[in-house]
PDB file of N, CA and C in Angstrom:
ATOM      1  N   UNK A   1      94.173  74.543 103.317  1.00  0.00           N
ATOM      2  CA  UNK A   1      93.324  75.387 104.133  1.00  0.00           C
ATOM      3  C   UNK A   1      92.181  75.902 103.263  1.00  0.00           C
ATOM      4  N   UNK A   2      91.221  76.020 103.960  1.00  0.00           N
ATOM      5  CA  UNK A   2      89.740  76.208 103.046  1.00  0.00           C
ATOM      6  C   UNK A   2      89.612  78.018 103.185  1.00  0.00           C
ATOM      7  N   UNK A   3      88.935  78.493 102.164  1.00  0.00           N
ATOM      8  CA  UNK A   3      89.171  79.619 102.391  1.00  0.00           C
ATOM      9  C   UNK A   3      88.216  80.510 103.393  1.00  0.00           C
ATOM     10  N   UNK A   4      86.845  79.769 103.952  1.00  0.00           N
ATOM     11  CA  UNK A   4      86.827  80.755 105.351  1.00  0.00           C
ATOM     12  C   UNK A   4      87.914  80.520 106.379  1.00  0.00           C
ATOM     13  N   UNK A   5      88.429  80.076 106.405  1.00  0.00           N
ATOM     14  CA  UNK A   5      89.727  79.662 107.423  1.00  0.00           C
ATOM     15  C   UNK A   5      90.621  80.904 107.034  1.00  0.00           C
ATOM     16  N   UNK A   6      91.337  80.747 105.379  1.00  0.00           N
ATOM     17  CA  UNK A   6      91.863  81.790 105.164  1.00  0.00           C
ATOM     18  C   UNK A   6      91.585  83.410 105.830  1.00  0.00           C
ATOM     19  N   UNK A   7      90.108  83.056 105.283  1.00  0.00           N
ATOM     20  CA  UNK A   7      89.705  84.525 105.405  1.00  0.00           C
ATOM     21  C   UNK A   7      89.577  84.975 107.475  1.00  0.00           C
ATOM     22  N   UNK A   8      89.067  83.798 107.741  1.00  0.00           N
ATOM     23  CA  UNK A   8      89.682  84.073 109.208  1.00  0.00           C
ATOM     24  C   UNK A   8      90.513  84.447 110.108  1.00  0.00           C
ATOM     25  N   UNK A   9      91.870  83.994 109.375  1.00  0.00           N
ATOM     26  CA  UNK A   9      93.048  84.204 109.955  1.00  0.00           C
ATOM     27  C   UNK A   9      93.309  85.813 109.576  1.00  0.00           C
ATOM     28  N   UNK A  10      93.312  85.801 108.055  1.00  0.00           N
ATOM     29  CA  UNK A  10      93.093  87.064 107.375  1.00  0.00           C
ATOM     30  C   UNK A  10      93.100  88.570 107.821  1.00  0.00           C
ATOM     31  N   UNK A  11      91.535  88.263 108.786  1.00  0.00           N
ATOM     32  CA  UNK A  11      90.666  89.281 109.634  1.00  0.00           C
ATOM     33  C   UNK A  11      91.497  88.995 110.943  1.00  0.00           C
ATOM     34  N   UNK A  12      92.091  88.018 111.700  1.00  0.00           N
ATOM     35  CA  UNK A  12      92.077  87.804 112.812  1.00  0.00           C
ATOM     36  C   UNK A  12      92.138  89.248 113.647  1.00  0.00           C
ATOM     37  N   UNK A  13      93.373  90.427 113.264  1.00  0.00           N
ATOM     38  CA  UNK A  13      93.850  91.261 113.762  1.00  0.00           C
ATOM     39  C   UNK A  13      93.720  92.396 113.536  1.00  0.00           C
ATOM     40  N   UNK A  14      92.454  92.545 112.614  1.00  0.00           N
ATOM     41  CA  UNK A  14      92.384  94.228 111.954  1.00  0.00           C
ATOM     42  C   UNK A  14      91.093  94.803 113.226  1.00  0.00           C
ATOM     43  N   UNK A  15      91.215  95.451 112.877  1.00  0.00           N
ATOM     44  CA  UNK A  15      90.933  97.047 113.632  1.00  0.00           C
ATOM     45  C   UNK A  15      89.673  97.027 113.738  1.00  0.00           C
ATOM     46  N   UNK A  16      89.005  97.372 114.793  1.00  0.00           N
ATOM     47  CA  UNK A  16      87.108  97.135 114.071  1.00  0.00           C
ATOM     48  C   UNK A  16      86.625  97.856 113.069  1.00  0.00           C
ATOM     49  N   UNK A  17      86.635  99.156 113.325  1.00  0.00           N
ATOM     50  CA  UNK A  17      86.775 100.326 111.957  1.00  0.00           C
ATOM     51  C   UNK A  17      86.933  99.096 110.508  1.00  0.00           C
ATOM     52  N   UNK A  18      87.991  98.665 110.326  1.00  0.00           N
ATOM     53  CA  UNK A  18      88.042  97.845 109.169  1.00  0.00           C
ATOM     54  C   UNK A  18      87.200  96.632 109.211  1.00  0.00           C
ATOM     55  N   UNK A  19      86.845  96.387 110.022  1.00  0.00           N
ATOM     56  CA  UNK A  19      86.229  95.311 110.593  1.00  0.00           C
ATOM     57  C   UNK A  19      84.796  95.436 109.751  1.00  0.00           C
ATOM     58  N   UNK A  20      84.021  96.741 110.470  1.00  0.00           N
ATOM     59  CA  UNK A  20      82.720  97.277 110.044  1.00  0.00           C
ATOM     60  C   UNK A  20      82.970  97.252 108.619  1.00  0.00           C
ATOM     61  N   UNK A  21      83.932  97.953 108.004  1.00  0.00           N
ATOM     62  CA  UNK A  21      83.637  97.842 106.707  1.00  0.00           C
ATOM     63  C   UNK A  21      83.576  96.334 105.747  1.00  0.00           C
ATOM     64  N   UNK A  22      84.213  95.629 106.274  1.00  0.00           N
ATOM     65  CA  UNK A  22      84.415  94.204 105.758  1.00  0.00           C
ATOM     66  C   UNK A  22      82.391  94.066 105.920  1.00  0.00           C
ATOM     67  N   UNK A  23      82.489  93.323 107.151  1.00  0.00           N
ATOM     68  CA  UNK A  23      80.967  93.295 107.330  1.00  0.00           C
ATOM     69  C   UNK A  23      80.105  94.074 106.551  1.00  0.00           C
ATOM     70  N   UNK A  24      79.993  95.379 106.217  1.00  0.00           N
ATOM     71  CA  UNK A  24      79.452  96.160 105.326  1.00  0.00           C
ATOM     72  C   UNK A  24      79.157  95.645 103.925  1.00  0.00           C
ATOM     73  N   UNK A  25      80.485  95.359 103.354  1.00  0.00           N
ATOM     74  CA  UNK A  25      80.534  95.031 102.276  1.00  0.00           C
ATOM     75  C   UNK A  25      79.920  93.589 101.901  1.00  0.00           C
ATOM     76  N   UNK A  26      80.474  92.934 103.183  1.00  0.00           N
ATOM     77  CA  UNK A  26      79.821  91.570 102.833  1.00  0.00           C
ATOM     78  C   UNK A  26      77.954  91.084 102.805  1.00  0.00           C
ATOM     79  N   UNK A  27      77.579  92.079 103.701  1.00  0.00           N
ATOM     80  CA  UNK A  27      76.131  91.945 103.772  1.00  0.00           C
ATOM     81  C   UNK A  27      75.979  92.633 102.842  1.00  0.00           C
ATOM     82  N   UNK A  28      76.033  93.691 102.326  1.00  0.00           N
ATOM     83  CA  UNK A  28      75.958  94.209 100.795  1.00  0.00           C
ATOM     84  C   UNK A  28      75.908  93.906  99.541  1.00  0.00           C
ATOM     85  N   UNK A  29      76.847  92.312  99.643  1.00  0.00           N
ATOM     86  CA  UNK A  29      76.924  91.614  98.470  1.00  0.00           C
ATOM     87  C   UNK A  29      75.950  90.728  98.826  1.00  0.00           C
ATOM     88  N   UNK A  30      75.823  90.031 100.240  1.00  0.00           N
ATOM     89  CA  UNK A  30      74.817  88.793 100.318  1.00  0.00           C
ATOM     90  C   UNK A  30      72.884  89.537 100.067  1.00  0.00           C
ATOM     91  N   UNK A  31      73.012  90.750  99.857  1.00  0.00           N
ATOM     92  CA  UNK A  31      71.680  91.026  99.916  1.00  0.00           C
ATOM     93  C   UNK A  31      71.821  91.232  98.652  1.00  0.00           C
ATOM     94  N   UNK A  32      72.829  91.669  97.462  1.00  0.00           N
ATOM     95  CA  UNK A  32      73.102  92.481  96.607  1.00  0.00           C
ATOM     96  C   UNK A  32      72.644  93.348  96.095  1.00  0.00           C
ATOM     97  N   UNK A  33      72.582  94.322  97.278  1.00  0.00           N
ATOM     98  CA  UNK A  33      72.121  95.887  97.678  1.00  0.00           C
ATOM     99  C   UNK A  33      73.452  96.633  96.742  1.00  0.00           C
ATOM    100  N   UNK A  34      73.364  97.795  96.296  1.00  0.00           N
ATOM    101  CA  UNK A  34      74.334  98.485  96.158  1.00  0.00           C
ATOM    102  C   UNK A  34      75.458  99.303  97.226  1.00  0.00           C
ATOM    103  N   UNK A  35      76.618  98.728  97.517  1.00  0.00           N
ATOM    104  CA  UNK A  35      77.247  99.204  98.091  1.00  0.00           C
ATOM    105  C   UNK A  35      77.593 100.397  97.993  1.00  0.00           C
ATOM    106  N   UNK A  36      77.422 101.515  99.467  1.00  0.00           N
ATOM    107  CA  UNK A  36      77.037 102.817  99.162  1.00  0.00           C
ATOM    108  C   UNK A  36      77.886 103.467  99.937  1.00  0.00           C
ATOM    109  N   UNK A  37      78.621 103.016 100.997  1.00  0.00           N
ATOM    110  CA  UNK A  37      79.427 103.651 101.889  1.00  0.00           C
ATOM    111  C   UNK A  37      80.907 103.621 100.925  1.00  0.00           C
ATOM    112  N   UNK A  38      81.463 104.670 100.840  1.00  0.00           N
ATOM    113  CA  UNK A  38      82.967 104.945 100.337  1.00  0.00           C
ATOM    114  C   UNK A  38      84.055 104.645 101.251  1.00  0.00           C
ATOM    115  N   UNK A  39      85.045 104.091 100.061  1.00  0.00           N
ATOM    116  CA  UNK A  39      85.681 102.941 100.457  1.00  0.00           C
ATOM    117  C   UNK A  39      86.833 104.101 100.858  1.00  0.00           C
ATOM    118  N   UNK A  40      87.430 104.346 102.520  1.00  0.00           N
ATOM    119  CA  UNK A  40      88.217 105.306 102.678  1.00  0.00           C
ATOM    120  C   UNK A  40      89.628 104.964 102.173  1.00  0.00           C
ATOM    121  N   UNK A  41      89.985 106.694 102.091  1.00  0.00           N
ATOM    122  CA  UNK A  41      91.043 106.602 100.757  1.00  0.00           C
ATOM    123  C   UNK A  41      92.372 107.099 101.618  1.00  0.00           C
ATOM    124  N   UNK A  42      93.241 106.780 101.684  1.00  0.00           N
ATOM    125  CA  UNK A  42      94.607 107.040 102.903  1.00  0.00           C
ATOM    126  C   UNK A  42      94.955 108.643 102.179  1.00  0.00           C
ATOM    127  N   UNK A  43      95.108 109.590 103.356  1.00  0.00           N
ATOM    128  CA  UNK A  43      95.645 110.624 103.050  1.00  0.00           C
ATOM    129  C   UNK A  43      97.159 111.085 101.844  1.00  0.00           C
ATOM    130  N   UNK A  44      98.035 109.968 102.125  1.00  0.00           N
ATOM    131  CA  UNK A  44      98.913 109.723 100.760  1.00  0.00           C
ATOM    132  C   UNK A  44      98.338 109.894  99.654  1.00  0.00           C
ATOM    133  N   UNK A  45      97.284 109.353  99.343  1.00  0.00           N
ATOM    134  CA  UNK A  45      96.441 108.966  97.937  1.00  0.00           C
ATOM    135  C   UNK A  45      95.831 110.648  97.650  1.00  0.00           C
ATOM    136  N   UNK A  46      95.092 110.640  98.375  1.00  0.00           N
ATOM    137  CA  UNK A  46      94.728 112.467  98.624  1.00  0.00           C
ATOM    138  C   UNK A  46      95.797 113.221  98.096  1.00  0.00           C
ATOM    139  N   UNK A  47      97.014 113.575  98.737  1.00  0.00           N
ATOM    140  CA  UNK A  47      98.112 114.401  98.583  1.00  0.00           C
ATOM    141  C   UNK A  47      98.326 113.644  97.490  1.00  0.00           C
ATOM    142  N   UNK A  48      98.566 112.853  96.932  1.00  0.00           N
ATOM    143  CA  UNK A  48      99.442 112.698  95.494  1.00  0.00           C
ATOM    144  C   UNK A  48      98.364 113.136  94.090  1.00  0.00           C
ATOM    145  N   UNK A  49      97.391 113.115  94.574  1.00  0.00           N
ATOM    146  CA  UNK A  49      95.886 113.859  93.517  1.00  0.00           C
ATOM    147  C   UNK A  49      95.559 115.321  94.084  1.00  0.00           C
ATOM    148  N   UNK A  50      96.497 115.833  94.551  1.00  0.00           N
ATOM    149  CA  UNK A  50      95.907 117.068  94.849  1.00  0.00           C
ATOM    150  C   UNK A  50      96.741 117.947  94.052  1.00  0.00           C
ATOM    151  N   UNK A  51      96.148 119.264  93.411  1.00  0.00           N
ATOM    152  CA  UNK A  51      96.771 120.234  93.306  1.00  0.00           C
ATOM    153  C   UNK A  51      98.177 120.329  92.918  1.00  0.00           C
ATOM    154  N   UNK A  52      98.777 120.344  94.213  1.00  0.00           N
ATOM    155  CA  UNK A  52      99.984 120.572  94.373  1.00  0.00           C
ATOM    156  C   UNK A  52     101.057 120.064  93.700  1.00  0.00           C
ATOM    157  N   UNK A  53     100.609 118.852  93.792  1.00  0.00           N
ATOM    158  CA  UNK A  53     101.266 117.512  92.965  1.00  0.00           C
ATOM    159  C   UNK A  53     100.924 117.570  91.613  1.00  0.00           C
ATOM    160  N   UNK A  54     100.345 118.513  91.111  1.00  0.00           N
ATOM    161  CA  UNK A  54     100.014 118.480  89.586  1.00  0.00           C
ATOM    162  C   UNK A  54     101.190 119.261  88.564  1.00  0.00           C
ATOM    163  N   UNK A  55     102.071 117.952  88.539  1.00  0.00           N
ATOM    164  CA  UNK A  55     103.236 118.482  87.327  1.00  0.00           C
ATOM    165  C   UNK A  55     102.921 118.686  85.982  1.00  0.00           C
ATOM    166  N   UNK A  56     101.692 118.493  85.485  1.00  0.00           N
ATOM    167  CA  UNK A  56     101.483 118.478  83.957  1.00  0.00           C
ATOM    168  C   UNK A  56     101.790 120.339  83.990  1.00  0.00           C
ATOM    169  N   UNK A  57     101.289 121.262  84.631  1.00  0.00           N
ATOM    170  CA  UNK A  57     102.031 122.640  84.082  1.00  0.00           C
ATOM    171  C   UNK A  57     103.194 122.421  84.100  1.00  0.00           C
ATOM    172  N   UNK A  58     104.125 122.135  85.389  1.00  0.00           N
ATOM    173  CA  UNK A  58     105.239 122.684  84.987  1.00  0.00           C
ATOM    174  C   UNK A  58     105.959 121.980  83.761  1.00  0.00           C
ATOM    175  N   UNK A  59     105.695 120.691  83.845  1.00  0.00           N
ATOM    176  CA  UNK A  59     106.340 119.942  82.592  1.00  0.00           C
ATOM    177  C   UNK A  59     105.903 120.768  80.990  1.00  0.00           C
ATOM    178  N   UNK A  60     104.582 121.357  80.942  1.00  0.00           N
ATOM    179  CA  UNK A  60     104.566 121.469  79.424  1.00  0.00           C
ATOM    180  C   UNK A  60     104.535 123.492  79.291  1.00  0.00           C
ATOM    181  N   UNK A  61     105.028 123.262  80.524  1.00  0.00           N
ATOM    182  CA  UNK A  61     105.631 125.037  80.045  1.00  0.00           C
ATOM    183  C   UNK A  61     105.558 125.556  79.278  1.00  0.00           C
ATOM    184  N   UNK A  62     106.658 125.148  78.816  1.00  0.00           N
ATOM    185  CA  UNK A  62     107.197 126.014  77.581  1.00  0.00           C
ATOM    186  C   UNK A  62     106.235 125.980  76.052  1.00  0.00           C
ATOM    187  N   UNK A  63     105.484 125.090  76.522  1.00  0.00           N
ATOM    188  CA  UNK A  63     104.071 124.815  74.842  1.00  0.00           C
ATOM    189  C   UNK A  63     103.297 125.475  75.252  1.00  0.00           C
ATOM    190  N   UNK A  64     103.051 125.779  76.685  1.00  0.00           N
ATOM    191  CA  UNK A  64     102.098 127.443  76.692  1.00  0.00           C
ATOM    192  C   UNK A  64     102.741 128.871  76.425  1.00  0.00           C
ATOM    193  N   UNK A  65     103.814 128.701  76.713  1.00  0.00           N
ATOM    194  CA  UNK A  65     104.287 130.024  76.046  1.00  0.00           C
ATOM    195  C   UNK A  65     104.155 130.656  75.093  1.00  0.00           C
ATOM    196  N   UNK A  66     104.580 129.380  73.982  1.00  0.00           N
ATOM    197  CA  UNK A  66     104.962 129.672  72.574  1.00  0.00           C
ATOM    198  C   UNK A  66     103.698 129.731  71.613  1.00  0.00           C
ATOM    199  N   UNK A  67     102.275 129.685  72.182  1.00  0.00           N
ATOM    200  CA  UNK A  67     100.961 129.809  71.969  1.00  0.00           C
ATOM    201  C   UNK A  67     100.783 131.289  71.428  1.00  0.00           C
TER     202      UNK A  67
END
């Protein structure tokens, strides 16, 4: 199988939302404009970089204490 075929089947079923961005990107490269729209990031990814999730205090505790 040749790979626009691949890439056909690929796309067959995604979402237009993903859709637009494919297209985006691809006219982006065929003009080789700088791609400028941000590539959305799943809320998981968010919550595991946030704040909350930041164990480096509690892990090094005790080496701020003893400061």
């Amino acid at each position: 199988m040749n790979i626009r075929q691949e890439f056909l089947n690929a796309i067959a079923d995604l979402p237009d939302d993903t859709l637009k961005l494919l297209l985006d990107i691809a006219l982006s490269r065929k003009t080789e404009k700088v791609f400028s729209q941000q590539i959305p990031v799943s809320q998981a990814y968010e919550d595991w970089l946030s704040a909350e999730n930041d164990i480096y205090d509690e892990l090094f505790a005790d080496k701020f204490t003893a400061r």
